[in-house]
Protein backbone atom coordinates (compact mmCIF):
# COMPACT_ATOMS: atom_id res chain seq x y z
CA UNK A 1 0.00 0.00 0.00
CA UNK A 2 1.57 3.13 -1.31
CA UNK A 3 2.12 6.06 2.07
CA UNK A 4 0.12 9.48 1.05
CA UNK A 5 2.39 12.13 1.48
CA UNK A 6 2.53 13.63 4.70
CA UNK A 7 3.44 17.68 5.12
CA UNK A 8 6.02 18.80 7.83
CA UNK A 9 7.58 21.82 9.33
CA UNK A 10 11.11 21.67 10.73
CA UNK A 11 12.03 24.36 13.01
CA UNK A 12 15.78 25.21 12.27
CA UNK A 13 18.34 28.44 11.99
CA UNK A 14 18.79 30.51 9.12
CA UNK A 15 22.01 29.34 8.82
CA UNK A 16 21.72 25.83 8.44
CA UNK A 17 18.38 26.09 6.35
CA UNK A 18 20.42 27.66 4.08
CA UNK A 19 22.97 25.62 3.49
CA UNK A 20 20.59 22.59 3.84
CA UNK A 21 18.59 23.95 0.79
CA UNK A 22 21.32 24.54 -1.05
CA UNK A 23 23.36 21.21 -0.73
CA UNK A 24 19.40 19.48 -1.30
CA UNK A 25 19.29 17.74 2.32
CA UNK A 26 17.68 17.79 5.33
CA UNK A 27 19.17 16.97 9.16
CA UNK A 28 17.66 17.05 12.41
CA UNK A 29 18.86 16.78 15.85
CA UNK A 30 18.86 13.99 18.69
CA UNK A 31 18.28 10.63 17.59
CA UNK A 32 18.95 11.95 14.16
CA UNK A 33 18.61 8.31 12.46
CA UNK A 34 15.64 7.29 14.48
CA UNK A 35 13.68 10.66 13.10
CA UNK A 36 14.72 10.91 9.96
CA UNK A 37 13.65 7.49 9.72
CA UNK A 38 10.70 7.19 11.02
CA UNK A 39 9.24 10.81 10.67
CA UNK A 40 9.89 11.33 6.69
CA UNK A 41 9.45 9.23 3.52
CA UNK A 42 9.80 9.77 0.06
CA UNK A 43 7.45 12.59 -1.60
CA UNK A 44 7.13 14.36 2.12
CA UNK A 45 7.06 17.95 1.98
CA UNK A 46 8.95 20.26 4.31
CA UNK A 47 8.72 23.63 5.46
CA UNK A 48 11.47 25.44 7.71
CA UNK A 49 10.33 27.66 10.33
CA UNK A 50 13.66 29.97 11.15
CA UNK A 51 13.84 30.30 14.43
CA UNK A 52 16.79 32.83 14.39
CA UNK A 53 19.93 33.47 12.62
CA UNK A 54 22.27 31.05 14.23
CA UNK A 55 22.48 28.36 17.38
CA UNK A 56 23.58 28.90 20.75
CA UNK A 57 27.02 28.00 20.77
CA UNK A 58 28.07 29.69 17.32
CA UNK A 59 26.40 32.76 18.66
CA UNK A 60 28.48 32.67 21.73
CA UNK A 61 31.62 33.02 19.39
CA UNK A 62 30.00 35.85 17.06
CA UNK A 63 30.03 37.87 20.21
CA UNK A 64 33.33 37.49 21.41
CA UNK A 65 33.91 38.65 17.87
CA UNK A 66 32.39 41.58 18.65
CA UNK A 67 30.20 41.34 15.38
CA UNK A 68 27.48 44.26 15.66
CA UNK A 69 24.92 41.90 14.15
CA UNK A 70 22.50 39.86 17.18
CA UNK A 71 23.05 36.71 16.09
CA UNK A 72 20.17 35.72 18.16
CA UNK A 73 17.81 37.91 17.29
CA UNK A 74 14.25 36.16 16.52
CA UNK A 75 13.42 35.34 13.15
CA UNK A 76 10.14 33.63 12.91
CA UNK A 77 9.25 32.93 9.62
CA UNK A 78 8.47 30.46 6.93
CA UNK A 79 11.31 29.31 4.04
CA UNK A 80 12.52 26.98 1.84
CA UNK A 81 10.15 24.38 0.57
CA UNK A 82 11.01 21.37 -0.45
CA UNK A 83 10.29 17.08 -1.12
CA UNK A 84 12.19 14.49 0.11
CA UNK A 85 13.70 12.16 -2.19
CA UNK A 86 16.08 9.72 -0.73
CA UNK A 87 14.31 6.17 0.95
CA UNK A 88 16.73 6.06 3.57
CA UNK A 89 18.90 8.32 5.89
CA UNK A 90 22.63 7.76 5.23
CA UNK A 91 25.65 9.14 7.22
CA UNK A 92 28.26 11.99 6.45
CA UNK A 93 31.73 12.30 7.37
CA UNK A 94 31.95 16.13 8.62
CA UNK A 95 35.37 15.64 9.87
CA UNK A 96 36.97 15.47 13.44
CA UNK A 97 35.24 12.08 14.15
CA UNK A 98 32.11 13.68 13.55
CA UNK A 99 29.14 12.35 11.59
CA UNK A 100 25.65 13.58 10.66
CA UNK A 101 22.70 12.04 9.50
CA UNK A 102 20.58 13.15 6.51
CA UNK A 103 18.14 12.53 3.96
CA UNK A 104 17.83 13.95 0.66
CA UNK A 105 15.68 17.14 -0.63
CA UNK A 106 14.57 18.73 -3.61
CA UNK A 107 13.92 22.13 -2.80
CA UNK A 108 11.28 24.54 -4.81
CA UNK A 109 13.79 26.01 -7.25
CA UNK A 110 10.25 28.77 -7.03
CA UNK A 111 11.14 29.62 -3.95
CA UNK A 112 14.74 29.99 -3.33
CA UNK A 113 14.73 33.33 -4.21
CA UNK A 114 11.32 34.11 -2.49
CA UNK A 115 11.73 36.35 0.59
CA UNK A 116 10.66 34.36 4.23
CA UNK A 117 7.61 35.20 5.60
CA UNK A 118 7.13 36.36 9.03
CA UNK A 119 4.75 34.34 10.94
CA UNK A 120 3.67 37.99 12.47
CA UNK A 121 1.85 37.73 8.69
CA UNK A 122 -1.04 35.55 10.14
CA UNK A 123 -4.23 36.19 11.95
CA UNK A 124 -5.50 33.32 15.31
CA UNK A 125 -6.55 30.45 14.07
CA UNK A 126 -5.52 31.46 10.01
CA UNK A 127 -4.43 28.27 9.72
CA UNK A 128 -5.00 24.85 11.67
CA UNK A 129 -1.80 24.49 13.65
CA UNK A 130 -1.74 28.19 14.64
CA UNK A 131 -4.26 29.04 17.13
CA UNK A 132 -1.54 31.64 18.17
CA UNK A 133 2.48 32.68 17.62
CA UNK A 134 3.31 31.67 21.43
CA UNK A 135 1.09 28.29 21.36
CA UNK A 136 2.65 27.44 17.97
CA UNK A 137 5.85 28.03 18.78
CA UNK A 138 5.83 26.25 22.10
CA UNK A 139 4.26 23.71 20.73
CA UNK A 140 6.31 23.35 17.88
CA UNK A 141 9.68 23.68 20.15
CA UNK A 142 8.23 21.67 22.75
CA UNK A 143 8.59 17.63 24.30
CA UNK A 144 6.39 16.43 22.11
CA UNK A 145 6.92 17.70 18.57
CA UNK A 146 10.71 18.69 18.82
CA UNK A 147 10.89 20.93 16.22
CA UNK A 148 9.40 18.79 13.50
CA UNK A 149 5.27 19.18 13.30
CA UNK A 150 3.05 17.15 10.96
CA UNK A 151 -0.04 19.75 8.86
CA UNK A 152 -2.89 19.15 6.97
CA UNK A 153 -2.10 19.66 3.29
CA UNK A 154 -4.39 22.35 2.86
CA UNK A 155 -2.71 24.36 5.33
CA UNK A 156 0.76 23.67 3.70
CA UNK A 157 -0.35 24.61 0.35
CA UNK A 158 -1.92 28.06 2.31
CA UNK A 159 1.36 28.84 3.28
CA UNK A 160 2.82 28.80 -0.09
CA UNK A 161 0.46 30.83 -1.44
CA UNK A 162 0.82 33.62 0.96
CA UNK A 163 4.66 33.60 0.30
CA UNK A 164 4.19 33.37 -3.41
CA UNK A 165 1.70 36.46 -2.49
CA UNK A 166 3.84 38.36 -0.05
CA UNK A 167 6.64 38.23 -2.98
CA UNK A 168 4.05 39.88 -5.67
CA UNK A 169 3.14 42.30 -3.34
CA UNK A 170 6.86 43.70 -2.34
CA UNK A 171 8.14 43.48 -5.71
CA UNK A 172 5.29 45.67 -6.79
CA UNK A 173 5.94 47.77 -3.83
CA UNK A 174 9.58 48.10 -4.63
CA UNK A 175 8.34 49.25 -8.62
CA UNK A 176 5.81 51.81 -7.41
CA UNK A 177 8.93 53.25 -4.97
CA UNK A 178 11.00 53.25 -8.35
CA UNK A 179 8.42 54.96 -10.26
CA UNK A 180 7.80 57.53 -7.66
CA UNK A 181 11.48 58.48 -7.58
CA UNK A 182 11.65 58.66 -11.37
CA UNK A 183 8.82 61.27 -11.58
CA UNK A 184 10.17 63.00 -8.43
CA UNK A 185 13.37 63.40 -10.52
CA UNK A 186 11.92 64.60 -14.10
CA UNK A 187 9.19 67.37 -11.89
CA UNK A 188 12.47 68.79 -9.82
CA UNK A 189 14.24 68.68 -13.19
CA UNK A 190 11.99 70.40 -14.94
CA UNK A 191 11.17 72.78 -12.14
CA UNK A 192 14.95 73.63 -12.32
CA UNK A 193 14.79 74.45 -16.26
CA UNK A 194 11.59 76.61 -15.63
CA UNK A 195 13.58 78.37 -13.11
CA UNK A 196 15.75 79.48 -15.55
CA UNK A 197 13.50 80.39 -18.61
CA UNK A 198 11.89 82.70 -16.10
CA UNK A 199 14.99 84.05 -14.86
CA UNK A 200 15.31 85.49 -18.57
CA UNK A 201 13.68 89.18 -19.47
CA UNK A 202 13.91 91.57 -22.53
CA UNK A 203 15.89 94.15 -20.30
CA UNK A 204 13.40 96.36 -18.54
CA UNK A 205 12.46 93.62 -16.05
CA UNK A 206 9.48 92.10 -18.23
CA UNK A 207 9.77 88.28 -18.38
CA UNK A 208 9.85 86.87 -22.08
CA UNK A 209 6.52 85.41 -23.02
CA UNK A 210 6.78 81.65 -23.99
CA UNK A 211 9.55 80.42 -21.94
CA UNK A 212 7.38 79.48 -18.98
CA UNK A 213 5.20 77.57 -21.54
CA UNK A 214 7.32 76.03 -23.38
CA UNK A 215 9.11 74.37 -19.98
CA UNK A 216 5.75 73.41 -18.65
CA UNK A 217 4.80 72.11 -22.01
CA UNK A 218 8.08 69.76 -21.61
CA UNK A 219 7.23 69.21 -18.12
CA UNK A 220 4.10 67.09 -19.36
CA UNK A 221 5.77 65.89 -22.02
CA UNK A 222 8.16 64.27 -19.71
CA UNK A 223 5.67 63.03 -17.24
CA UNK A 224 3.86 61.35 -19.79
CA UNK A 225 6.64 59.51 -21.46
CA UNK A 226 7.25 57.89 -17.89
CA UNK A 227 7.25 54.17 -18.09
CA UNK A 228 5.14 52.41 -15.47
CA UNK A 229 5.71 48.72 -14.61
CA UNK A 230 3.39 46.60 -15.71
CA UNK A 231 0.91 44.34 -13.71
């Protein structure tokens, strides 16, 4: 009997999401083999919640650094989508008798470059397993779930949407800013080049007829040949 696909999300640092999503794996913490085995089978989809920037212990050396960045300053939002692939977890050699466990991903090539979204995005009770940010969270973090929590497709796919959506919305944001500039430029331009057709007279102090026109007339020309993004 073939296993629907089941829909996770795996709490984890913006630092090791990343790399995970871009080496196409997944890890998790204590009993890594036992979880990874269990928990996830091929065609699962994950979701990372980033908790923060970095863990604990590499903070701790950030700061002796004296790096002006808080390394473990909160996050809280959705990333990096992906399916598992691999049947089985298998071991890697990281080096100074150290191992890891890990299964293989394929990531959303989508939605690498999409932007995380805060879970400060969502309304009570939006979605099924968020009655709340705290209860989530603690719930999420807590005994029982240990940073990996099962969610109704639906919910999953909701999530997706609302980065895809998030992602429209600041990128048409970020044109509209553009735009605004642009004509901000061209009308203090053109105010500038009024200025001095004004600034001209026939020599008894009378201003020469025409020259305010013909800047305004340019003005509007200018204004008009603006191009606006598209939808």
């Amino acid at each position: 009997m073939i296993k629907e696909r089941s829909f996770w999300i795996v709490a984890h640092h913006w630092n090791a999401a990343a790399i995970a999503m871009d080496r196409g794996f997944i890890s998790l913490g204590y009993p890594p083999y036992e979880r990874l085995q269990t928990l996830f089978h091929p065609g699962d989809h994950i979701l990372f919640y980033i908790i923060r920037a970095t863990e604990r212990r590499k903070a701790q050396v950030k700061k002796k650094n004296n790096e002006k960045t808080d390394p473990l300053a909160a996050i809280r939002a959705f990333s990096f989508p992906g399916a598992i692939t691999s049947k089985d977890p298998y071991q890697v050699d990281m080096g100074l008798s150290s191992t890891r466990w890990r299964r293989d991903v394929v990531y959303d090539p989508q939605y690498k470059c999409v932007r995380p979204i805060p879970a400060r995005c969502f309304r009570p009770f939006e979605f099924g397993f968020f009655p709340n940010l705290m209860t989530f969270e603690k719930r999420l973090l807590g005994e029982t779930c240990q940073g990996v929590m099962e969610i109704q497709k639906e919910d999953f796919e909701g999530l997706l949407a609302a980065m895809a959506k998030r992602e429209r919305d600041l990128q048409l944001r970020k044109g509209l800013s553009l735009l605004e500039n642009q004509e901000r430029e061209y009308v203090d331009g053109s105010a500038a080049e009024l200025g001095c057709a004004t600034a001209q007279s026939d020599g008894h102090g009378t201003m020469i007829e025409g020259g305010a026109q013909q800047g305004e007339h340019e003005d509007m020309d200018r204004l008009a040949n603006i191009t606006r993004p598209r939808d």
